[in-house]
Protein backbone atom coordinates (compact mmCIF):
# COMPACT_ATOMS: atom_id res chain seq x y z
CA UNK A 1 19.92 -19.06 10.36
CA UNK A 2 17.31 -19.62 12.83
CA UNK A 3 15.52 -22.52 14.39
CA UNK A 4 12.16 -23.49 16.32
CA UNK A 5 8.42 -24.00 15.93
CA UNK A 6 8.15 -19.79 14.84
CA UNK A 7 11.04 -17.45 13.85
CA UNK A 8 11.74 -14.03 11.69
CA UNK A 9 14.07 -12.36 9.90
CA UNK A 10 14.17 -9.04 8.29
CA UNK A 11 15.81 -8.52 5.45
CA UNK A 12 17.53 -5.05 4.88
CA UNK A 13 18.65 -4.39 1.99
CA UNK A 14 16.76 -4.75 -1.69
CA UNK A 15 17.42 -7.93 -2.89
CA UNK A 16 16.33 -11.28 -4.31
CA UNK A 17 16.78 -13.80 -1.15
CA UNK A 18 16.64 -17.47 -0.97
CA UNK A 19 14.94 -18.54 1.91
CA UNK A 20 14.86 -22.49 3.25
CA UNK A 21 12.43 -24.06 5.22
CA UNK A 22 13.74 -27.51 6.68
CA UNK A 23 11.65 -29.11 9.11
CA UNK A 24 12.83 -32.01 10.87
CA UNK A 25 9.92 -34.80 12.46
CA UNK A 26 10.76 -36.65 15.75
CA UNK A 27 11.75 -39.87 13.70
CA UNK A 28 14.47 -37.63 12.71
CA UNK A 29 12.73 -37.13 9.04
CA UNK A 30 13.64 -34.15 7.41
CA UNK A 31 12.36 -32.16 4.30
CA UNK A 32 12.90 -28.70 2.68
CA UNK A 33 11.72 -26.28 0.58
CA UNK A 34 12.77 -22.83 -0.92
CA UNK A 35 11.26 -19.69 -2.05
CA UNK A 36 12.96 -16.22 -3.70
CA UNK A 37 11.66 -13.70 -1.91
CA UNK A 38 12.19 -10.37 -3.59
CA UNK A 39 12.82 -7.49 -1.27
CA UNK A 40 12.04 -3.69 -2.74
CA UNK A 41 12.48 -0.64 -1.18
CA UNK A 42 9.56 1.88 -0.23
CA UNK A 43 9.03 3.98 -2.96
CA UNK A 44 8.64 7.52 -1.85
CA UNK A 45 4.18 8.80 -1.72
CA UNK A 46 3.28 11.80 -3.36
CA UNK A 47 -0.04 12.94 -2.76
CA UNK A 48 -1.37 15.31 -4.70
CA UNK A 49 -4.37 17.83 -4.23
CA UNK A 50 -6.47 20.63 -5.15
CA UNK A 51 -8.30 23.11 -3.36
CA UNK A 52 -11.19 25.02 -4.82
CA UNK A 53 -14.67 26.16 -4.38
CA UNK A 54 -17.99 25.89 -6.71
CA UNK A 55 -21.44 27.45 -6.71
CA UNK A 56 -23.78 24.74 -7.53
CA UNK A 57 -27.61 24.31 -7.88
CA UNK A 58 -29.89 21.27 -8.30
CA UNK A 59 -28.06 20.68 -11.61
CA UNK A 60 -25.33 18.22 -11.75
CA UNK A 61 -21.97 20.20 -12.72
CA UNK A 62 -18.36 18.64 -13.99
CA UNK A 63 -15.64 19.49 -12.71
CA UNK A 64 -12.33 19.79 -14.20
CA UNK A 65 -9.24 19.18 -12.54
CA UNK A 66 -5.78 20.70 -13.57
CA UNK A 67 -3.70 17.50 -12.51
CA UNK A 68 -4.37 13.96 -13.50
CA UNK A 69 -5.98 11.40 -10.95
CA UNK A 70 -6.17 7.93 -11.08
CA UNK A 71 -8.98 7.89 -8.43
CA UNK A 72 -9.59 11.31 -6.97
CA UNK A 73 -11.24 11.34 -3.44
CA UNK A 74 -14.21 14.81 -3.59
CA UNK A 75 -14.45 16.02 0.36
CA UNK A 76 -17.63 18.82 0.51
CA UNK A 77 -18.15 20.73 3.55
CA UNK A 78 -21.17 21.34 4.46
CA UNK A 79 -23.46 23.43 2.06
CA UNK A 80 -23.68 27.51 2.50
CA UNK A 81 -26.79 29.01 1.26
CA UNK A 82 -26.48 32.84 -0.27
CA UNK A 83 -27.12 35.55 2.49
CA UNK A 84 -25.02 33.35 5.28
């Protein structure tokens, strides 16, 4: 439990939590509410890639990937012209 105008707690293990808020007026009012707050752990990131290089012209190519992306990212270098 904690008390005053701003506190924290952190909650470690996965879990579904009840958490109170009572707040208390100077009149010596006092009202609560309560939320579940649902806790998860970090689920481990994989990130996958692929490496490759393409000749292209002024012609639009596609290009096939061997894994499946939900939203692949393209990084290009900068272009090398034959004879460099």
């Amino acid at each position: 439990m904690a008390t005053g105008i701003s506190v924290q707690h952190t909650y470690i293990e996965p879990a579904d939590y009840v958490v109170v808020l009572q707040v208390t007026d100077n009149q010596g009012k006092s009202s609560e509410s309560q939320q579940i707050v649902s806790v998860v752990t970090e689920e481990e990131t994989t990130f996958l890639y692929e490496i490759g290089e393409i000749e292209i012209d002024h012609d639009w190519q596609y290009i096939a990937f061997t894994q499946t992306f939900l939203a692949p990212v393209v990084i290009a270098g900068p272009p090398a012209f034959a004879g460099e």
